[in-house]
N, C-alpha and C. Protein backbone atom coordinates (compact mmCIF):
# COMPACT_ATOMS: atom_id res chain seq x y z
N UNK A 1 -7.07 -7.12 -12.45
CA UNK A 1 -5.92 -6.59 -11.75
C UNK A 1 -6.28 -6.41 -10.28
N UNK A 2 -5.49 -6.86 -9.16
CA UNK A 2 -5.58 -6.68 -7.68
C UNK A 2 -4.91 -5.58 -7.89
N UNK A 3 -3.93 -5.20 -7.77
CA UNK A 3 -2.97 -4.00 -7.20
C UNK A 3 -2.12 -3.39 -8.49
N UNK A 4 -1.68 -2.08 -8.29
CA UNK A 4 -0.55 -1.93 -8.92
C UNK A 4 0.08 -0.67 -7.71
N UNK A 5 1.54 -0.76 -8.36
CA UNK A 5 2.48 0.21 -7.40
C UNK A 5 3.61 1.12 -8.54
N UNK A 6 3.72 2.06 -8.39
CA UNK A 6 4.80 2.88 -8.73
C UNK A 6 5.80 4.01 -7.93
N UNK A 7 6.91 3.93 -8.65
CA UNK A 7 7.62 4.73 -7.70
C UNK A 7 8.93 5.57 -8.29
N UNK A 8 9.01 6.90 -8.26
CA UNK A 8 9.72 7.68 -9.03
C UNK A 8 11.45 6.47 -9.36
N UNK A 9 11.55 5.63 -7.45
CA UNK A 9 13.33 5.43 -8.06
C UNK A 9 12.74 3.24 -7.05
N UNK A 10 13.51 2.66 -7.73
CA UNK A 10 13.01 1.40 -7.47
C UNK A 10 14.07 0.04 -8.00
N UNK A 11 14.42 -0.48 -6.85
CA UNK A 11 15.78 -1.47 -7.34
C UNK A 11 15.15 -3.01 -7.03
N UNK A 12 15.16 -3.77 -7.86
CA UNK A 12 14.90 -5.15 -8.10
C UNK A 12 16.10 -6.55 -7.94
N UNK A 13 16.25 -7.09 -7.13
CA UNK A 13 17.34 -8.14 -6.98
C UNK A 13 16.35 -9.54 -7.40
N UNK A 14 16.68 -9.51 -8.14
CA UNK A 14 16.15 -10.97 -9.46
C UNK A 14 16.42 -12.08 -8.05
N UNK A 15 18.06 -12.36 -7.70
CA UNK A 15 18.27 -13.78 -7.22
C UNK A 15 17.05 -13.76 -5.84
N UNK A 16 16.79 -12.99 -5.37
CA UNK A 16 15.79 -13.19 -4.38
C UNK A 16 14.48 -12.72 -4.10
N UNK A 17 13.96 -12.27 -5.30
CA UNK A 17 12.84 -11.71 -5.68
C UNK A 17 12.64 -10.81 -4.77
N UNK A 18 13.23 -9.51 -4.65
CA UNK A 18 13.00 -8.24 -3.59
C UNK A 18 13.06 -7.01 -4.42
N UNK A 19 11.96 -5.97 -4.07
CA UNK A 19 11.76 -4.85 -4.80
C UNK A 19 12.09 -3.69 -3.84
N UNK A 20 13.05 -2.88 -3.98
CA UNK A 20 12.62 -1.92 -2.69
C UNK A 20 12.63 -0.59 -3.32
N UNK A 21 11.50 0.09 -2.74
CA UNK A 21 11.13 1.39 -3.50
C UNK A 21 10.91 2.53 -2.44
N UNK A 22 11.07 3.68 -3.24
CA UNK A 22 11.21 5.26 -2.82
C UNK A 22 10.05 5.85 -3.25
N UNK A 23 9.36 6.54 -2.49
CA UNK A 23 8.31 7.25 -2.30
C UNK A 23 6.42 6.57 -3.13
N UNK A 24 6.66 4.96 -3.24
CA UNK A 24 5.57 4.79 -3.90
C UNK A 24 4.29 5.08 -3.47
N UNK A 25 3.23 4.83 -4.71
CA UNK A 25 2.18 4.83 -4.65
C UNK A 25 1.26 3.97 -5.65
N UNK A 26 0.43 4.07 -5.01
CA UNK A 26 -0.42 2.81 -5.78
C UNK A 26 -1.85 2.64 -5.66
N UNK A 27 -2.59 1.87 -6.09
CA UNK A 27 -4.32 1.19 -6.20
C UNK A 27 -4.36 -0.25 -5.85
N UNK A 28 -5.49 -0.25 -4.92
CA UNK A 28 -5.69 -1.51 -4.96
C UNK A 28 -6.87 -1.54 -5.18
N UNK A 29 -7.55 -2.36 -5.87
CA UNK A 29 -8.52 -2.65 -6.96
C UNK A 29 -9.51 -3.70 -6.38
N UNK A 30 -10.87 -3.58 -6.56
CA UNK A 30 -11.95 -4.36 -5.76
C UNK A 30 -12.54 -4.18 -7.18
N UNK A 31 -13.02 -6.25 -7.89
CA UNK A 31 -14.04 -5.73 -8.80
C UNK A 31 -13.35 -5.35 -9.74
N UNK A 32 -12.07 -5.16 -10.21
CA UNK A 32 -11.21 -4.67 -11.37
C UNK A 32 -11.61 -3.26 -11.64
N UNK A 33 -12.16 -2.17 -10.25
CA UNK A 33 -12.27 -1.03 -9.93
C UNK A 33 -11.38 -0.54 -9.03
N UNK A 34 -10.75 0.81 -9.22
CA UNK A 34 -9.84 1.34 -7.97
C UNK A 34 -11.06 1.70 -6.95
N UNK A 35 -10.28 1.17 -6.10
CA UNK A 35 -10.69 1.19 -4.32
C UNK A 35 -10.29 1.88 -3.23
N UNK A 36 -9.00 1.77 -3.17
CA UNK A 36 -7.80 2.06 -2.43
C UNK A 36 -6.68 2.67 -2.89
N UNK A 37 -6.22 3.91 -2.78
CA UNK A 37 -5.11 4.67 -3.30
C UNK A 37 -3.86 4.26 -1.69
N UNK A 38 -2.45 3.91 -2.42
CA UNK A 38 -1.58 4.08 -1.22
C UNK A 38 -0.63 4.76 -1.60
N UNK A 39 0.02 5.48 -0.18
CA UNK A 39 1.11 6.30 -0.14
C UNK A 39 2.29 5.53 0.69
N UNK A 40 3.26 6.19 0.48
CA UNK A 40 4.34 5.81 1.44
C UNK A 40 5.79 6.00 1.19
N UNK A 41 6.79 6.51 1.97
CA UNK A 41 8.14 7.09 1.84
C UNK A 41 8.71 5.48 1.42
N UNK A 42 8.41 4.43 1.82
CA UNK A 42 9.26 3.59 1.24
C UNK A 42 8.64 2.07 0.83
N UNK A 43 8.94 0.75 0.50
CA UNK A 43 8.06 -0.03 0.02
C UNK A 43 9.12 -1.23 0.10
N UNK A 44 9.15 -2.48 0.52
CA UNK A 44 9.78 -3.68 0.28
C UNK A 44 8.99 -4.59 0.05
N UNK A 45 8.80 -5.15 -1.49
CA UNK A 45 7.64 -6.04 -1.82
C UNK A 45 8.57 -7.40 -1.98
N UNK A 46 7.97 -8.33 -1.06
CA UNK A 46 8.66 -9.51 -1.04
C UNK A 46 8.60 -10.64 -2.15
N UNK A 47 8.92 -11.39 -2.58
CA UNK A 47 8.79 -12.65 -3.74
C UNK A 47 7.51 -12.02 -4.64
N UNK A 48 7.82 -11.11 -5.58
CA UNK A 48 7.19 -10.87 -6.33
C UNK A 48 6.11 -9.83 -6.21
N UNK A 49 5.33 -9.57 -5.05
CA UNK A 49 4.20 -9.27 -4.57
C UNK A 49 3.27 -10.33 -3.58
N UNK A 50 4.55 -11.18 -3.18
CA UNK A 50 3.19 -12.22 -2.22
C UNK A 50 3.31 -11.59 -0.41
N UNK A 51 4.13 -10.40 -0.36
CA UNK A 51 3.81 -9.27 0.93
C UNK A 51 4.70 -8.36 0.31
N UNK A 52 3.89 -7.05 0.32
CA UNK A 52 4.42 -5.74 0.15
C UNK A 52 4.64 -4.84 2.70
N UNK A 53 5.71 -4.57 2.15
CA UNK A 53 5.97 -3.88 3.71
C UNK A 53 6.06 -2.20 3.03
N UNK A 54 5.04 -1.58 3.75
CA UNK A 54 5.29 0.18 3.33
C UNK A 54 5.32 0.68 4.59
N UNK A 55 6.37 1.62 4.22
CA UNK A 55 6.86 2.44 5.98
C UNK A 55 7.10 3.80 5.28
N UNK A 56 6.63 4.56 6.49
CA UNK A 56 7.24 6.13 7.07
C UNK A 56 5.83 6.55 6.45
N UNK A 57 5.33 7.22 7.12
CA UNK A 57 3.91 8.40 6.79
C UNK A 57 2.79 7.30 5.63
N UNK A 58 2.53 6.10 6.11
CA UNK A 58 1.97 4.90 4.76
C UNK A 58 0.47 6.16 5.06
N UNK A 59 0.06 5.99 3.98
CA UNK A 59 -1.54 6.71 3.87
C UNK A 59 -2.66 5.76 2.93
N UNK A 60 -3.42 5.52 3.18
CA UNK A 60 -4.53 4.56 2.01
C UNK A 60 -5.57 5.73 2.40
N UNK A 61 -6.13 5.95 0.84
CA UNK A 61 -7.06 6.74 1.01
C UNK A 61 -8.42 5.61 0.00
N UNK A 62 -9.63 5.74 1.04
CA UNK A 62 -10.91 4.82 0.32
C UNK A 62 -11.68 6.25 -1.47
N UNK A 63 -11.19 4.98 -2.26
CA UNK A 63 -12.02 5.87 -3.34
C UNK A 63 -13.32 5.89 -3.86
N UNK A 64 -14.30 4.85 -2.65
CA UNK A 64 -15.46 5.20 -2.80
C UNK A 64 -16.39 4.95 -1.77
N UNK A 65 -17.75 5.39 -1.90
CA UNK A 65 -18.34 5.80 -0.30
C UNK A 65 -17.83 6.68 0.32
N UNK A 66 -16.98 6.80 1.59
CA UNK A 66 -17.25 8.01 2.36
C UNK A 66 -15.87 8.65 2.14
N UNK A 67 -14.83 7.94 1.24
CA UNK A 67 -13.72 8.72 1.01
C UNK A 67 -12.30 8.52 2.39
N UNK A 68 -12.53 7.59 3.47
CA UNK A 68 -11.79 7.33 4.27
C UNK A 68 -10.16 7.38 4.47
N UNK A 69 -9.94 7.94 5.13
CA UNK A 69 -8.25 7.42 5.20
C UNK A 69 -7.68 7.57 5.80
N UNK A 70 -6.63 6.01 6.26
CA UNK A 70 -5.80 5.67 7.80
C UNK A 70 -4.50 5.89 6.88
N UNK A 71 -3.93 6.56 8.38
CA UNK A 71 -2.54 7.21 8.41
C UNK A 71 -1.85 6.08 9.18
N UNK A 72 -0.71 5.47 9.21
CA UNK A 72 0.27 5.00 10.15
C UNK A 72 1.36 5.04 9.63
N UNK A 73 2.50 4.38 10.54
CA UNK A 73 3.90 4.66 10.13
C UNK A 73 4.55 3.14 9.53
N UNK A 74 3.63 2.10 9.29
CA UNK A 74 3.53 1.01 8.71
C UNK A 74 3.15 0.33 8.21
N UNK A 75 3.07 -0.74 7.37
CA UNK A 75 1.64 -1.42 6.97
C UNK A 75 2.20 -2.45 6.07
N UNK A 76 2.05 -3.59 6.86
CA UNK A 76 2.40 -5.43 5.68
C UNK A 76 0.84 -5.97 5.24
N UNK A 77 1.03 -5.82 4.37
CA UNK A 77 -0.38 -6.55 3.08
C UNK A 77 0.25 -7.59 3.05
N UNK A 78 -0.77 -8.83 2.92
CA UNK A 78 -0.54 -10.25 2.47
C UNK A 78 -1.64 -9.72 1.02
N UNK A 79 -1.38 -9.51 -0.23
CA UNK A 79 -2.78 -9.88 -1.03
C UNK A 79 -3.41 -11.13 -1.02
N UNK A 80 -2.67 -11.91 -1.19
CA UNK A 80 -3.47 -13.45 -1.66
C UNK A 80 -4.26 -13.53 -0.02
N UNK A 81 -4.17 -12.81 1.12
CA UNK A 81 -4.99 -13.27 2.35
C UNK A 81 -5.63 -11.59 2.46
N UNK A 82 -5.84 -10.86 1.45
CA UNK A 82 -6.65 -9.96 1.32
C UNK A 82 -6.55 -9.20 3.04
N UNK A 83 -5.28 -9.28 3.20
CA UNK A 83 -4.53 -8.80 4.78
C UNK A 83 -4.12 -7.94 4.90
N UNK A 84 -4.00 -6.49 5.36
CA UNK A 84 -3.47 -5.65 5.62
C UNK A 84 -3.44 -5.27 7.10
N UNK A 85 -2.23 -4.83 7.71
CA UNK A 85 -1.99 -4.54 9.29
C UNK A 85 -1.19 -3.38 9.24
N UNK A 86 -1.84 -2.61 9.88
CA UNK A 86 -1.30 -1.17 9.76
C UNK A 86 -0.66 -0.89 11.39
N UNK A 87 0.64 -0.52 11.51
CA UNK A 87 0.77 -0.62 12.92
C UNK A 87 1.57 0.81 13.32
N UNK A 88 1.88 1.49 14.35
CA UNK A 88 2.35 2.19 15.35
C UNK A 88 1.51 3.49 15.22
N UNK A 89 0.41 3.14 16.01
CA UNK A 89 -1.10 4.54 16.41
C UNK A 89 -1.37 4.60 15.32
N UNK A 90 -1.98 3.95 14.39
CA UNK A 90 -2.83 3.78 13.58
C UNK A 90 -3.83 5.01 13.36
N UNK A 91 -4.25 6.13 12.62
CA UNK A 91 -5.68 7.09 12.89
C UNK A 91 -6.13 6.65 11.40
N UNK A 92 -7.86 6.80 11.78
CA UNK A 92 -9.01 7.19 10.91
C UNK A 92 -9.47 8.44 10.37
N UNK A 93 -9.34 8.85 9.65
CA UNK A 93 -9.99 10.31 9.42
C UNK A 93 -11.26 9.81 8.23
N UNK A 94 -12.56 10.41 8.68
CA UNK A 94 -13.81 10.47 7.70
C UNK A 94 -13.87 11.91 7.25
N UNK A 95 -13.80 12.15 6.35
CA UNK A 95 -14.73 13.45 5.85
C UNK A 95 -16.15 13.36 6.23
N UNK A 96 -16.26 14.95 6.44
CA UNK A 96 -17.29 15.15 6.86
C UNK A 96 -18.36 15.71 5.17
N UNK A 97 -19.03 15.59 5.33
CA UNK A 97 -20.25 15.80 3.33
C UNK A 97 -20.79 17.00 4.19
């Protein structure tokens, strides 16, 4: 498994393969291990999952090593180009051990 996503409310249009979702969250998986936890007020995953777009407060938090996690107010994943672009002031936060 690369990814999975869920989301309390979520509408699917078959004729054009578009998902658009409310408040999801999700894993993205390195190794068929969770890696990556995401947040986000909203989600438009294009033809199936070949680009997910997440907007308003997007959060990925790293679930292993130092525990990392970038905040922005956007973010288009390509999976199959293992791509993610997170855009408008982007921040890093590390925990400190």
């Amino acid at each position: 498994m690369d990814w999975s996503l869920k989301s309390p409310k979520a509408r699917y249009q078959h004729g054009i393969r578009l998902i658009k979702a409310i408040d999801p969250s999700g894993i993205i998986y390195q190794d068929d291990k969770p890696y990556i936890s995401i947040k986000a007020k909203l989600a438009t995953i294009i033809n199936d999952g070949e680009i997910l777009l997440l907007e308003g407060e997007v959060r990925l938090k790293q679930l292993t090593n130092n525990k990392a996690v970038i905040l922005g107010k956007s973010m288009k994943w390509t999976p199959s180009n293992s791509l993610i672009v997170i855009e408008h002031r982007p921040t890093l936060h590390i925990p400190y051990e």
